[in-house]
C-alpha atoms as a PDB file:
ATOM      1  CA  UNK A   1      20.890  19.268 -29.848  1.00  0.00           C
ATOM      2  CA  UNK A   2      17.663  17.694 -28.812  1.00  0.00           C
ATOM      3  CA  UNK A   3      19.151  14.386 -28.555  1.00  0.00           C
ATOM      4  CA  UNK A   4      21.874  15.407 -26.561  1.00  0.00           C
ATOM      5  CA  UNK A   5      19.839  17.053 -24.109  1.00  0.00           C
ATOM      6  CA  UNK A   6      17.463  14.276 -23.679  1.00  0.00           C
ATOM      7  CA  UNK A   7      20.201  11.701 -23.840  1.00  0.00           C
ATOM      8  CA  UNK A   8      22.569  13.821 -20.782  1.00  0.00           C
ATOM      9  CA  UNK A   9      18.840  14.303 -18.658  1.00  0.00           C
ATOM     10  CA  UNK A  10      17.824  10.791 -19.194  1.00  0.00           C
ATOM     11  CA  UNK A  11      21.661   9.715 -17.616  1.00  0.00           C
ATOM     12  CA  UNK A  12      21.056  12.043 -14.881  1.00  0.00           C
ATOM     13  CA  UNK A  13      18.190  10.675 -13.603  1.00  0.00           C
ATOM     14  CA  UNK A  14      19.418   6.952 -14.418  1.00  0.00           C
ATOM     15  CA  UNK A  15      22.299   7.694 -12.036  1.00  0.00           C
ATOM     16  CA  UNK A  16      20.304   8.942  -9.218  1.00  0.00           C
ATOM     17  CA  UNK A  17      17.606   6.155  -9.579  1.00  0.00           C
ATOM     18  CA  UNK A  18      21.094   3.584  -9.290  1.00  0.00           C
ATOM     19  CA  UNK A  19      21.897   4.887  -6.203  1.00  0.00           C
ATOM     20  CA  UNK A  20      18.766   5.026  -4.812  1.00  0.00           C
ATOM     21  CA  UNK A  21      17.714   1.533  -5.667  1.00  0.00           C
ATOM     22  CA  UNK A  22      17.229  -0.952  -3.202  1.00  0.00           C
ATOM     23  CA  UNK A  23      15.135  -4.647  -2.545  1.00  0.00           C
ATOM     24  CA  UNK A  24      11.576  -5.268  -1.347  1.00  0.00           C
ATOM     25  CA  UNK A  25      10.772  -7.699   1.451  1.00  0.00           C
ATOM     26  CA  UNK A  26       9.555  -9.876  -1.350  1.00  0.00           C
ATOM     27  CA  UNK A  27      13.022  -9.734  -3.305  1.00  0.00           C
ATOM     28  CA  UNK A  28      11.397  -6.894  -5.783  1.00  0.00           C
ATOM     29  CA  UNK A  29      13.860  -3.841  -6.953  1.00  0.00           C
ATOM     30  CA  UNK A  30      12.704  -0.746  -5.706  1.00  0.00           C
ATOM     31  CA  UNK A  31      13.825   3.092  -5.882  1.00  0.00           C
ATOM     32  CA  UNK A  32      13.851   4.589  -2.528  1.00  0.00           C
ATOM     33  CA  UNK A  33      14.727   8.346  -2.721  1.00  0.00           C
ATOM     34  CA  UNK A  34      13.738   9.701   0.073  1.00  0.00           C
ATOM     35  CA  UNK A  35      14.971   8.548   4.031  1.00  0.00           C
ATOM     36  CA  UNK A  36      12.569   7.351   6.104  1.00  0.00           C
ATOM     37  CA  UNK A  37      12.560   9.787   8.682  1.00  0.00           C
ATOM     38  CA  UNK A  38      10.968  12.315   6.166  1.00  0.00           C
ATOM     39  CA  UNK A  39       8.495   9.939   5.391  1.00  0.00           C
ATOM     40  CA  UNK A  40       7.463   8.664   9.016  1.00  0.00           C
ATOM     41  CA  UNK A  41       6.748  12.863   9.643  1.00  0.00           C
ATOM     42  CA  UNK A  42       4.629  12.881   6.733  1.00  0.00           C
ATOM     43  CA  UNK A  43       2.835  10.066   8.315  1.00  0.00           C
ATOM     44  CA  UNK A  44       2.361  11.317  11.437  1.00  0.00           C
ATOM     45  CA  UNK A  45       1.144  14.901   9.746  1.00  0.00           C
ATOM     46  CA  UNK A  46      -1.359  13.312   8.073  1.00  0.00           C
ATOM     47  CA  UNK A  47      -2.683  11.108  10.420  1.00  0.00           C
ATOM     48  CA  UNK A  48      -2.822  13.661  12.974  1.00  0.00           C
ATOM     49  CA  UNK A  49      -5.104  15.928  10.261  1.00  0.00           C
ATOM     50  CA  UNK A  50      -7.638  12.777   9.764  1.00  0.00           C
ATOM     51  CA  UNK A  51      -7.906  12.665  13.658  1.00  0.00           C
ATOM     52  CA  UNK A  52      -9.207  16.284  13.169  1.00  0.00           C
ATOM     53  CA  UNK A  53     -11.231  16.075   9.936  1.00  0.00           C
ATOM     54  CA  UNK A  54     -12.925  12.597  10.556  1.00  0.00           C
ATOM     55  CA  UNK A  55     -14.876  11.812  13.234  1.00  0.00           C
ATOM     56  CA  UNK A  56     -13.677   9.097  15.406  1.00  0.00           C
ATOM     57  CA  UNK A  57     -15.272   6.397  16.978  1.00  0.00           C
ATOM     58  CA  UNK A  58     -16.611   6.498  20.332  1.00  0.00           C
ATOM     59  CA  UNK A  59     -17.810   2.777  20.618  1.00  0.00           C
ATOM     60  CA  UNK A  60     -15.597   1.166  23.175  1.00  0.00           C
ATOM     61  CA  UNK A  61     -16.052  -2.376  22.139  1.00  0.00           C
ATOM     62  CA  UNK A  62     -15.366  -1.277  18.238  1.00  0.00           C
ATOM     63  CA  UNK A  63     -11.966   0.259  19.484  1.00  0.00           C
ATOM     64  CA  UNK A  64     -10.763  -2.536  21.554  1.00  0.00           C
ATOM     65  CA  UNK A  65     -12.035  -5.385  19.077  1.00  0.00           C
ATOM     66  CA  UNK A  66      -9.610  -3.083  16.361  1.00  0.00           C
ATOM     67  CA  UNK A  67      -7.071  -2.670  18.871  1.00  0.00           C
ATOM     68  CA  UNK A  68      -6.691  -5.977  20.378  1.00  0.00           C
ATOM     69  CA  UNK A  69      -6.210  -7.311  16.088  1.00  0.00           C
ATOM     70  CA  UNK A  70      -3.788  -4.147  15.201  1.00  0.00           C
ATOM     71  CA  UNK A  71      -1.817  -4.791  18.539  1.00  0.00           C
ATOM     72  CA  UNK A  72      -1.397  -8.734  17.883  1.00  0.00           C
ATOM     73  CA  UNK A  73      -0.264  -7.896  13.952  1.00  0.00           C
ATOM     74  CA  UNK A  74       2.280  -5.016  15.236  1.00  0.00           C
ATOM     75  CA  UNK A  75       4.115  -7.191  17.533  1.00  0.00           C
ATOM     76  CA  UNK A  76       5.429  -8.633  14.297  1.00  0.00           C
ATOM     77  CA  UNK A  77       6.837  -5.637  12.493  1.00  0.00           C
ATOM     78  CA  UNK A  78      10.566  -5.326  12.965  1.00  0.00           C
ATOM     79  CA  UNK A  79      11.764  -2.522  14.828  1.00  0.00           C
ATOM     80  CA  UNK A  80      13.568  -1.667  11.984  1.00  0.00           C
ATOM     81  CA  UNK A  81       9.875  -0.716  10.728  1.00  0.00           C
ATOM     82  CA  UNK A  82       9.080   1.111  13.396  1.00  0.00           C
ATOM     83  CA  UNK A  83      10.071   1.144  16.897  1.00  0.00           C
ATOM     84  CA  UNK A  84       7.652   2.702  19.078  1.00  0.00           C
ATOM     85  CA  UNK A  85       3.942   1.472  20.181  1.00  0.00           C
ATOM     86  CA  UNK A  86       1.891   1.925  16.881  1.00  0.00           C
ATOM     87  CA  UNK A  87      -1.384   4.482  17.124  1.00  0.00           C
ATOM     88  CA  UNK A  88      -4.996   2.976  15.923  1.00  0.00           C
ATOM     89  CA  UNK A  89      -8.205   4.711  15.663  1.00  0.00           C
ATOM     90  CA  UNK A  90     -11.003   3.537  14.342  1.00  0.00           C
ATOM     91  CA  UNK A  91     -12.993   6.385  12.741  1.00  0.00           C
ATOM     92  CA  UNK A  92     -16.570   6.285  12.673  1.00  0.00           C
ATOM     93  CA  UNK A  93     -16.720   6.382   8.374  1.00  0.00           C
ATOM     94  CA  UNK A  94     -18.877   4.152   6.168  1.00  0.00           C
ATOM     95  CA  UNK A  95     -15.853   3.383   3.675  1.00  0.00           C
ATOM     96  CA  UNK A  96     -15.148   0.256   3.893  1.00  0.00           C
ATOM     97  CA  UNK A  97     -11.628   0.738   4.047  1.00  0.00           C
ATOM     98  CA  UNK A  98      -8.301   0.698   6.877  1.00  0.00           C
ATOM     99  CA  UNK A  99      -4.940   2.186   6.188  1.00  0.00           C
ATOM    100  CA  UNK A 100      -1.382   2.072   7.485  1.00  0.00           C
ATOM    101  CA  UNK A 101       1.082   5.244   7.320  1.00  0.00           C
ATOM    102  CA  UNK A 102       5.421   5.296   7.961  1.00  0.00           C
ATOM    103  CA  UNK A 103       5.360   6.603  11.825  1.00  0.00           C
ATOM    104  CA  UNK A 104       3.293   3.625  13.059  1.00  0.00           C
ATOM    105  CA  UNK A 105      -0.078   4.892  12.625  1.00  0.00           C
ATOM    106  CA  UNK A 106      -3.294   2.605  11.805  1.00  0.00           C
ATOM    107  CA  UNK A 107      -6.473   3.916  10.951  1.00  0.00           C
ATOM    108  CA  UNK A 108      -9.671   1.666  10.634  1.00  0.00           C
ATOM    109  CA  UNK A 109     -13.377   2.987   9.136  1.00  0.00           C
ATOM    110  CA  UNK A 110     -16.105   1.334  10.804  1.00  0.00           C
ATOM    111  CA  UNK A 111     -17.547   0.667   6.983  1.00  0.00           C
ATOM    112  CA  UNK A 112     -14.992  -2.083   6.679  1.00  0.00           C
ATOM    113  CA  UNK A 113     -15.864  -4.001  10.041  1.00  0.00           C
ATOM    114  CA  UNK A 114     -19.601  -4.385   8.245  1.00  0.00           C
ATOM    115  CA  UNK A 115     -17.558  -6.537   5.675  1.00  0.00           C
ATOM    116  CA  UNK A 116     -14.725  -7.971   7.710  1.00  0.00           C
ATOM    117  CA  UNK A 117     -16.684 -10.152   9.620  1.00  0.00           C
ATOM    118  CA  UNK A 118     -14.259 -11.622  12.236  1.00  0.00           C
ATOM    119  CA  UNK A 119     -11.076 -11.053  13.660  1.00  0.00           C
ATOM    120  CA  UNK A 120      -9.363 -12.965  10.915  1.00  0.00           C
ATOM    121  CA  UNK A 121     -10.532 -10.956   7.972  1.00  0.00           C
ATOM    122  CA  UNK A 122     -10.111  -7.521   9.969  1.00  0.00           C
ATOM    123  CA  UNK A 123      -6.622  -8.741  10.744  1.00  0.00           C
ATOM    124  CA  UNK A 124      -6.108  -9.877   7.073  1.00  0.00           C
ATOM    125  CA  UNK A 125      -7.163  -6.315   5.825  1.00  0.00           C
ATOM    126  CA  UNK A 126      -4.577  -4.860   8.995  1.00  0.00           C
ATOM    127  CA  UNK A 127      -1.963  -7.004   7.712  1.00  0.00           C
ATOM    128  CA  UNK A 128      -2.262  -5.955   3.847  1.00  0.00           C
ATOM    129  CA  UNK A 129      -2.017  -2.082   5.271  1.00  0.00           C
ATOM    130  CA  UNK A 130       1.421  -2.422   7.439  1.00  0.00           C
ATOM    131  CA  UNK A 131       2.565  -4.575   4.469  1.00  0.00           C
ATOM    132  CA  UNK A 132       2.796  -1.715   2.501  1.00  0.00           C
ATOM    133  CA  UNK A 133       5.137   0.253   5.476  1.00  0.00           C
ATOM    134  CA  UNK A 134       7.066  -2.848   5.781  1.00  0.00           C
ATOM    135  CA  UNK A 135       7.870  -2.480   1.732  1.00  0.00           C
ATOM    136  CA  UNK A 136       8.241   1.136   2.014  1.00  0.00           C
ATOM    137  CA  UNK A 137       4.976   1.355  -0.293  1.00  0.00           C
ATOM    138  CA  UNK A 138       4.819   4.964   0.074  1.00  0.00           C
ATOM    139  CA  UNK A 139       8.749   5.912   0.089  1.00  0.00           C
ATOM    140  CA  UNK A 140       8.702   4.331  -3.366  1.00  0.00           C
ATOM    141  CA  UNK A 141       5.704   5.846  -4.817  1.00  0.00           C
ATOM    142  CA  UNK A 142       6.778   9.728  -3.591  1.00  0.00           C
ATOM    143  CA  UNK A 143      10.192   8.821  -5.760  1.00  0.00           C
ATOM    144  CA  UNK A 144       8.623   7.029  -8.347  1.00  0.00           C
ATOM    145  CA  UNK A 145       6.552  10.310  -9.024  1.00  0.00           C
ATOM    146  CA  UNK A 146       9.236  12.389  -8.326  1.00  0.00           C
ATOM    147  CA  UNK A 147      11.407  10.633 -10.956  1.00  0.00           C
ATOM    148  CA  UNK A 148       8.081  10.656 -13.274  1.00  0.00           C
ATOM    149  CA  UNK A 149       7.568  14.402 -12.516  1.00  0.00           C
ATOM    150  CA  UNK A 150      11.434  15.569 -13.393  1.00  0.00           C
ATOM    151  CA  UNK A 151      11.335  13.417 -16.678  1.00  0.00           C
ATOM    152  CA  UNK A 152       8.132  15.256 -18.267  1.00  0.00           C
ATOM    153  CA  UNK A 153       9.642  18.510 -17.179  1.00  0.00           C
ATOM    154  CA  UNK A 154      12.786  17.858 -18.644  1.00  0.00           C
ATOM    155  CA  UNK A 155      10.632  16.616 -22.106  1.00  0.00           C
ATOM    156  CA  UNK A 156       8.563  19.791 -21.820  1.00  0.00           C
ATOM    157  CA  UNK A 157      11.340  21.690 -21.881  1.00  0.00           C
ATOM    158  CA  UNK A 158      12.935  20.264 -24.496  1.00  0.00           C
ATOM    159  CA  UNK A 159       9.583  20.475 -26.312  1.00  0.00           C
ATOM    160  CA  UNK A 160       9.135  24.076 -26.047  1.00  0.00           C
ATOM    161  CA  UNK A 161      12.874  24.926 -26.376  1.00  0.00           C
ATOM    162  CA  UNK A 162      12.926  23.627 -29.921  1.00  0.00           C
ATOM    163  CA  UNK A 163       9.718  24.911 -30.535  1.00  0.00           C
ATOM    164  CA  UNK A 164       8.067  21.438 -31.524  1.00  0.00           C
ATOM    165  CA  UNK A 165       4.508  21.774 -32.847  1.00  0.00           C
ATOM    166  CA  UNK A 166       1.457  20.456 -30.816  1.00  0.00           C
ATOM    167  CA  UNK A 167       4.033  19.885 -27.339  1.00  0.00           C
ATOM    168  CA  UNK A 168       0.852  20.510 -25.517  1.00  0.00           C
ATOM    169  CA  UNK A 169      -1.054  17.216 -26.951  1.00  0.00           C
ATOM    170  CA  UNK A 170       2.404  15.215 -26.798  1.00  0.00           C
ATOM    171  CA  UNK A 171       2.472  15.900 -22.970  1.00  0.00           C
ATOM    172  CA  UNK A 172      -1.126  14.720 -22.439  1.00  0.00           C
ATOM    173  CA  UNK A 173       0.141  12.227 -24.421  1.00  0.00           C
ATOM    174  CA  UNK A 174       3.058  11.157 -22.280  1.00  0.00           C
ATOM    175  CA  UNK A 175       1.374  11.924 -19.099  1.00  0.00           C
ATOM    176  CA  UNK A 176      -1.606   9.540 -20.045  1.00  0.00           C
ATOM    177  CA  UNK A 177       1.493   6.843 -21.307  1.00  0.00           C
ATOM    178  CA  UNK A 178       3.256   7.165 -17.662  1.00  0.00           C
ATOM    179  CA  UNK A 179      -0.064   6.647 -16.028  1.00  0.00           C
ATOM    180  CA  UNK A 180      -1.061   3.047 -17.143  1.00  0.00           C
ATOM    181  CA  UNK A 181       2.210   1.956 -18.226  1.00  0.00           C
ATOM    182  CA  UNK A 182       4.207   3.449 -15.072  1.00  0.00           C
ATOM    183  CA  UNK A 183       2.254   4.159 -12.498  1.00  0.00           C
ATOM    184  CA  UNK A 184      -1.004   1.674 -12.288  1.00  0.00           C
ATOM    185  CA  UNK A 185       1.457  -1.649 -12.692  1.00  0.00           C
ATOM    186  CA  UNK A 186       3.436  -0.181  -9.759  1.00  0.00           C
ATOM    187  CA  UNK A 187       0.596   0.388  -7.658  1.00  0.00           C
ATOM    188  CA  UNK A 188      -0.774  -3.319  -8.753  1.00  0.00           C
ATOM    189  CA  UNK A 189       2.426  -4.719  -7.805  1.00  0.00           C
ATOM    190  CA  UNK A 190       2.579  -2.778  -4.432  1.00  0.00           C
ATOM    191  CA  UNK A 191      -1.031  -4.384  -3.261  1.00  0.00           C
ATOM    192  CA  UNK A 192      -0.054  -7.689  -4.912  1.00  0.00           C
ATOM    193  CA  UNK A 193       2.961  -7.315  -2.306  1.00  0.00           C
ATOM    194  CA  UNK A 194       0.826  -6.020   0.167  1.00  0.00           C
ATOM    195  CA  UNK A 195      -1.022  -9.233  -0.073  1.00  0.00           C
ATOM    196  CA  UNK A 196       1.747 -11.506   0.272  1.00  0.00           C
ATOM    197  CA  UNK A 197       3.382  -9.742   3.484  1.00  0.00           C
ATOM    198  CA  UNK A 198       0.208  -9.598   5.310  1.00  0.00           C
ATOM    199  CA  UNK A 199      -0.840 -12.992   4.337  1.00  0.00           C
ATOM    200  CA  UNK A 200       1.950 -14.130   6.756  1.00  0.00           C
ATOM    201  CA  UNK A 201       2.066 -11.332   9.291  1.00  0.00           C
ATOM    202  CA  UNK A 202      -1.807 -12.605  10.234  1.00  0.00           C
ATOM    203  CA  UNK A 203      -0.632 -16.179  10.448  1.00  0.00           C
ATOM    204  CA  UNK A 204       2.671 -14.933  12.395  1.00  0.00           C
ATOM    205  CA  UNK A 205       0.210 -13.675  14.514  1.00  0.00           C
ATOM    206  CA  UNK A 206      -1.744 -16.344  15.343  1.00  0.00           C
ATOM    207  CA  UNK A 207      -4.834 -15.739  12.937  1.00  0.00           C
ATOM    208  CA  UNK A 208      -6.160 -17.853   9.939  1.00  0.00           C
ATOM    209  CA  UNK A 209      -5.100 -17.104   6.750  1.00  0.00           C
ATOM    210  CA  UNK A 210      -7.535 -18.971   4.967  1.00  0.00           C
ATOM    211  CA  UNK A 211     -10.017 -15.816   5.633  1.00  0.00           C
ATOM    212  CA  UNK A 212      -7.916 -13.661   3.801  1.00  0.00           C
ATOM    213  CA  UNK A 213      -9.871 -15.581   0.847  1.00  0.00           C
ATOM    214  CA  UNK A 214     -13.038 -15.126   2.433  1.00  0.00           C
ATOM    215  CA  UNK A 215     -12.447 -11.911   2.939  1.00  0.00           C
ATOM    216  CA  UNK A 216     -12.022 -10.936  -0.849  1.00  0.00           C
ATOM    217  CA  UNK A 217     -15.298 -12.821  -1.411  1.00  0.00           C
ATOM    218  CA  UNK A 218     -16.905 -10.523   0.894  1.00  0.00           C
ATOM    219  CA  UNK A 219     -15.278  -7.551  -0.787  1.00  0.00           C
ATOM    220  CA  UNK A 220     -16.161  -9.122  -4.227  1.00  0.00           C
ATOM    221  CA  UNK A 221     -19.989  -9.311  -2.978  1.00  0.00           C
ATOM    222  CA  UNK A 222     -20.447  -5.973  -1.177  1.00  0.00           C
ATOM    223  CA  UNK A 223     -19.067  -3.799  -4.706  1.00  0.00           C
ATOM    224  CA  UNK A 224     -21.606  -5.906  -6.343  1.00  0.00           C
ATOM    225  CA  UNK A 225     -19.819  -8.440  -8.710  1.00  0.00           C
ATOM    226  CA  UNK A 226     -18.680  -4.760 -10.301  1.00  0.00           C
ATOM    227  CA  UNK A 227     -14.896  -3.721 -10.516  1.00  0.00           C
ATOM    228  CA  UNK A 228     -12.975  -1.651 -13.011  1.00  0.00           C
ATOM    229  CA  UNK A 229     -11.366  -3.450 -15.715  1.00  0.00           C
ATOM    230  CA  UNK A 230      -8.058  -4.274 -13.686  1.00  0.00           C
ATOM    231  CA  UNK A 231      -5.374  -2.811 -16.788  1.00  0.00           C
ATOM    232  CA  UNK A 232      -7.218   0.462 -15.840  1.00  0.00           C
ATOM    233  CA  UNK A 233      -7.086  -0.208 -12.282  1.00  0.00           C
ATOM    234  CA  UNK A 234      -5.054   0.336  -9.078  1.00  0.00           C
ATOM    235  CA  UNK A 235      -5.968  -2.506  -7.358  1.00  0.00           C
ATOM    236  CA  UNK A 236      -5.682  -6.421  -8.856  1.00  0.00           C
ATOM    237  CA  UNK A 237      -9.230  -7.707  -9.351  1.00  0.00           C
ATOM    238  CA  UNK A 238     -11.025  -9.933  -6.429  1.00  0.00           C
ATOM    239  CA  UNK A 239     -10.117 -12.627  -8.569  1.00  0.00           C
ATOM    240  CA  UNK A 240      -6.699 -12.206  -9.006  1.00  0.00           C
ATOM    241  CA  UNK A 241      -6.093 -11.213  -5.584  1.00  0.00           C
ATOM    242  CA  UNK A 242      -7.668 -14.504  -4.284  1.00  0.00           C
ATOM    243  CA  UNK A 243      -5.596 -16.331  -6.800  1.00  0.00           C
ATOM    244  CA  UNK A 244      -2.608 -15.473  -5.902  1.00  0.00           C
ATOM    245  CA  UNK A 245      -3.334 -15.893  -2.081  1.00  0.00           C
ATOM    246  CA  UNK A 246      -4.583 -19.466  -2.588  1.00  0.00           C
ATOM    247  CA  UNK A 247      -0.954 -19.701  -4.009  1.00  0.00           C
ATOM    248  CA  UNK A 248       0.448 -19.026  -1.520  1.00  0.00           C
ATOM    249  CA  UNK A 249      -1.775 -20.338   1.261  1.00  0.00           C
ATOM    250  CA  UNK A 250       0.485 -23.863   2.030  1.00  0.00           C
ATOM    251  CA  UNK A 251       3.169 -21.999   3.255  1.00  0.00           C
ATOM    252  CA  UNK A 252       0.998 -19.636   5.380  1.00  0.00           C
ATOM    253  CA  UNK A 253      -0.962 -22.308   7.515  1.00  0.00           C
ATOM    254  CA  UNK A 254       2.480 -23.839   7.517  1.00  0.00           C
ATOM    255  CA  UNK A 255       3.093 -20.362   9.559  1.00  0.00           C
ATOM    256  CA  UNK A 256       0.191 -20.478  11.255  1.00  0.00           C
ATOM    257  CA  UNK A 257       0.071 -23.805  12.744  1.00  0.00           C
ATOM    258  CA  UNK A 258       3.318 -22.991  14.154  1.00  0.00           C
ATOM    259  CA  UNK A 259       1.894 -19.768  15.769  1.00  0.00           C
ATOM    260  CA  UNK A 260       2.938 -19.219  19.602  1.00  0.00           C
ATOM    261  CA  UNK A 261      -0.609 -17.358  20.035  1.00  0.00           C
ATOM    262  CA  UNK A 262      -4.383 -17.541  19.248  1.00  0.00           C
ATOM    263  CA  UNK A 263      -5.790 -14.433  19.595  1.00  0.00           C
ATOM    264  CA  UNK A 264      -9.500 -14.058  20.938  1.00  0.00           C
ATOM    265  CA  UNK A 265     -10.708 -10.558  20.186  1.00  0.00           C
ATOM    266  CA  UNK A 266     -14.058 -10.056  20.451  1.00  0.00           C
ATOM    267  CA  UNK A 267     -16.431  -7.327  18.445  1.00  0.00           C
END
């Protein structure tokens, strides 16, 4: 009996997951559950809460340095991404972080331009953030832990139905198990991909990709040589990340030379 039930859920959710499966801009398989309509409104709902919880920036040269990068990166993005003129605020936060959300909304803390020191690296850290739109990033982690989510209540369940001993330490158990060996590699290979889209969306746009490397260095220096042991980790390591951008780097100054447009935006 508990075979059968396991073996009948675990079909169920195969099928859906073969429907729903589609490629990544980078030839990766992905599950994609969810249209992108629905996720474009969750963007724009949580974007528009940030604009109310975080302060924003009231520099003007700040905004229009950030704007005049996001702007030359956008132009870029297929309509298919998003058609409409993409939103950017910088908000006046000491993370040094940026972010990108479905509905064509770009957020920028003023922590990061202390560590992005020139158009280039700003516009390499832009880049990595509407990489993740472009690859539906965020369509594919709302399935993947919807999928995840369904299968451990289908286990639990099962667990309880047949009255197996300890279910409560075998769901910590498998809960812990879908973490590292589900959920962390995805969200590696998302930024890895990340990496890669906006590595050529800068040089598209006219800026030098070589400071995507210098960027990382930067990074690398301002957490203080320190970073979690990447298995454990949701992010690749500095070192991995420049890695694989150095790989990659001939065919992006290939891009780059070839570039219609320098951009000039000033801090």
């Amino acid at each position: 009996m508990l075979r059968r039930f396991i073996m009948v859920s675990s079909a169920a959710l195969l099928s859906v997951a073969l429907v729903a499966c589609t490629t990544s801009p980078t030839g990766r398989s992905q599950l994609l559950l969810f249209p992108e309509s629905q996720l474009s409104e969750m963007g724009v709902q949580a974007f528009a809460g940030m604009k109310s919880d975080i302060k924003i920036s009231n520099k003007a040269v700040q905004n229009e340095y950030v704007q005049c990068i996001a702007k030359s990166i956008t132009q870029h993005v297929s309509k298919e991404v998003f058609d409409g003129e993409w939103e950017v605020v910088v908000f006046d936060d000491a993370q040094v972080n940026a972010f990108a959300l479905p509905g064509g909304k770009i957020g920028v803390y003023t922590g990061l331009l202390d560590v992005a020191v020139n158009q280039h690296q700003v516009a390499a850290v832009i880049g990595h953030e509407v990489g993740h739109v472009i690859a539906h990033h965020g369509n594919e982690r709302v399935s993947q832990n919807a999928v995840i989510g369904t299968g451990q209540q289908i286990v639990n369940q099962v667990l309880q139905a047949n009255e197996v001993s300890n279910s409560g330490l075998i769901m910590s158990g498998l809960g812990l198990t879908t973490q590292y060996a589900v959920a962390l590699p995805f969200s590696r290979t998302h930024e890895s991909e990340a990496d890669e889209i906006g590595l050529d969306l800068m040089a598209k746009a006219g800026f030098d990709p070589k400071q995507s490397v210098e960027l990382w260095k930067n990074m690398s220096k301002a957490s203080g040589g320190e970073s979690q042991a990447e298995f454990f980790s949701t992010h690749p390591s500095p070192t991995t990340r420049i890695e694989d951008l150095q790989s990659k780097m001939d065919a992006a100054l290939v891009t780059y030379k070839s570039a219609v447009n320098r951009p000039k935006c000033g801090p």
